[in-house]
Protein backbone atom coordinates (compact mmCIF):
# COMPACT_ATOMS: atom_id res chain seq x y z
CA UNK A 1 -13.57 -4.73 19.60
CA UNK A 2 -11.60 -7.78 18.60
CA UNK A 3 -8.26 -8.13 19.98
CA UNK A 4 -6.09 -8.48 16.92
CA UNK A 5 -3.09 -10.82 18.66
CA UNK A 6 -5.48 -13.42 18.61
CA UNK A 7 -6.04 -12.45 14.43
CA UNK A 8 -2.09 -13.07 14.41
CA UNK A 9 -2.18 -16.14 15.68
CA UNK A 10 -2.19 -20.03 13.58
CA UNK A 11 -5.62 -20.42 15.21
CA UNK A 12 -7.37 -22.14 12.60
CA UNK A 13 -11.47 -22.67 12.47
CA UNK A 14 -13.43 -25.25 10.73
CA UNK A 15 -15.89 -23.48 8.84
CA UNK A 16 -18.75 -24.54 5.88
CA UNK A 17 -16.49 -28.25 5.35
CA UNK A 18 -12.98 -26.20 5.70
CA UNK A 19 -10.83 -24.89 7.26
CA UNK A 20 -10.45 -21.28 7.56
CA UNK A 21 -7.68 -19.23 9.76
CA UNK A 22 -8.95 -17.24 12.34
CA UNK A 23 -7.98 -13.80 11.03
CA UNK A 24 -10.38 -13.93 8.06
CA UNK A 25 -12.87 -15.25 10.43
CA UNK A 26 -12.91 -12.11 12.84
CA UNK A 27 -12.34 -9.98 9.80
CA UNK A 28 -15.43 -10.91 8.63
CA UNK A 29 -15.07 -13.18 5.58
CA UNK A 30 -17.48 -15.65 7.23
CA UNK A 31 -20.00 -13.73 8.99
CA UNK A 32 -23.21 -15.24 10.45
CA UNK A 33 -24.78 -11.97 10.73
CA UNK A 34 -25.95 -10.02 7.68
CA UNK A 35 -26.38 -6.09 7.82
CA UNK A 36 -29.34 -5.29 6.14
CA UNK A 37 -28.83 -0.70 5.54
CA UNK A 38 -29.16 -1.15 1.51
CA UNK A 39 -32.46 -2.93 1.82
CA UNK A 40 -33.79 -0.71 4.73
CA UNK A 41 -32.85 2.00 2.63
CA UNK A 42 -34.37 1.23 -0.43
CA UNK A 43 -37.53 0.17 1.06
CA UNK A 44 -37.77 3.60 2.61
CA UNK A 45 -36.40 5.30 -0.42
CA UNK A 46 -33.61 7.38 1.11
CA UNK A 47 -30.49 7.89 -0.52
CA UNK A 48 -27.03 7.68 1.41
CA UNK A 49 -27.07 11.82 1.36
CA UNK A 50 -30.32 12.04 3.01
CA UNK A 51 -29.42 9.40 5.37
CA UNK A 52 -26.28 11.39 6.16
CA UNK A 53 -28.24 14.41 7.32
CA UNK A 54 -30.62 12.64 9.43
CA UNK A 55 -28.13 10.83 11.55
CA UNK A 56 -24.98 13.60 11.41
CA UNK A 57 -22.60 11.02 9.54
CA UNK A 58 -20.16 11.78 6.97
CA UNK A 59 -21.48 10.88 3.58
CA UNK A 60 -18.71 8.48 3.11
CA UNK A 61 -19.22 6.81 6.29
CA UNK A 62 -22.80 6.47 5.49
CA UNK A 63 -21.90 5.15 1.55
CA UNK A 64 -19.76 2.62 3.34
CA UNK A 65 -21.78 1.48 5.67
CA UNK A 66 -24.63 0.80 3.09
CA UNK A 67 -22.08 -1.28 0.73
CA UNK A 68 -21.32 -3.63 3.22
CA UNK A 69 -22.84 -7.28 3.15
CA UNK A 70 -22.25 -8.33 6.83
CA UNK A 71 -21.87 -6.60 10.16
CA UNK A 72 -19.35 -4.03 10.10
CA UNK A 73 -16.62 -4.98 12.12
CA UNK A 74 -16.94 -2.11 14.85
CA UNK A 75 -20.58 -1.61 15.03
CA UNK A 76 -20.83 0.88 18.38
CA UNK A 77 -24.13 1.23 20.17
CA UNK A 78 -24.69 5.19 19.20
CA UNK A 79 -24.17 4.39 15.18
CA UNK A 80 -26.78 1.48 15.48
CA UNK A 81 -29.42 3.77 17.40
CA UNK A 82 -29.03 6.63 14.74
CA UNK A 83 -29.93 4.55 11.85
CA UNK A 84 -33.15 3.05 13.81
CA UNK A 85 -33.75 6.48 14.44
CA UNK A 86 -33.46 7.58 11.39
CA UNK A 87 -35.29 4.57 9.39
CA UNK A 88 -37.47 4.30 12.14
CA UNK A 89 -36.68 0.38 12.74
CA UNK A 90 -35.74 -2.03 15.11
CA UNK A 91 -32.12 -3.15 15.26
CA UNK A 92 -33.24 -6.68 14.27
CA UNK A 93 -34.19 -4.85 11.21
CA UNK A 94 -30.95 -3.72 10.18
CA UNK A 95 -28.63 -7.10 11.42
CA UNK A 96 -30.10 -10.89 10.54
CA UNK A 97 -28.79 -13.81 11.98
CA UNK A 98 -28.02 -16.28 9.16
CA UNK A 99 -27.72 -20.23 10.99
CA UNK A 100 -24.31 -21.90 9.75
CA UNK A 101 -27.18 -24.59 8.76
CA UNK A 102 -28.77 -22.02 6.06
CA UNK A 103 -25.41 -21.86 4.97
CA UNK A 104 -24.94 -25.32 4.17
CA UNK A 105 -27.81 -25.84 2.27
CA UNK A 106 -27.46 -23.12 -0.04
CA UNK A 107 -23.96 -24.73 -0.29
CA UNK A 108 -25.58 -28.23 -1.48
């Protein structure tokens, strides 16, 4: 969990040729790690409904969850382990590590 004095504070982090403060950092504007639910789930053909049922989450939470373009912020062990359950993946499946290098390129 991140500790959210830290998010209050004037840290600042150079980031992609700027500088960025350190609360949009932790809450996830730059994120290095990509979460990857939409594509599992369209690859497997299940819709966030059917996903709900198989893993016991709210629809919402599920809907959520597939909308989002990088790691949600609190990610718990058990939520991770009922989608690979349920998709029948790996957790490297679901979250990619994107290298602040690939982002600079694509920058270029």
């Amino acid at each position: 969990m991140i500790d959210m004095s830290i998010a209050r504070t004037e840290t600042r982090l150079k980031l992609r040729g700027k500088i960025m403060p350190m609360n949009q950092v932790l809450m996830g504007l730059y994120m290095p790690i990509k979460w990857r639910l939409a594509v599992l789930m369209a690859d497997r053909e299940i819709n966030y409904k059917e996903l709900a049922k198989l893993t016991g989450f709210h629809e919402k939470t599920v809907s959520k969850h597939k909308n989002l373009r990088v790691m949600p912020s609190r990610l718990e062990d058990s939520t991770l382990l009922k989608y690979c359950e349920a998709l029948d993946c790996q957790p490297g499946d679901l979250l990619v590590y994107i290298p602040q290098e690939s982002v600079k390129a694509k920058a270029k």
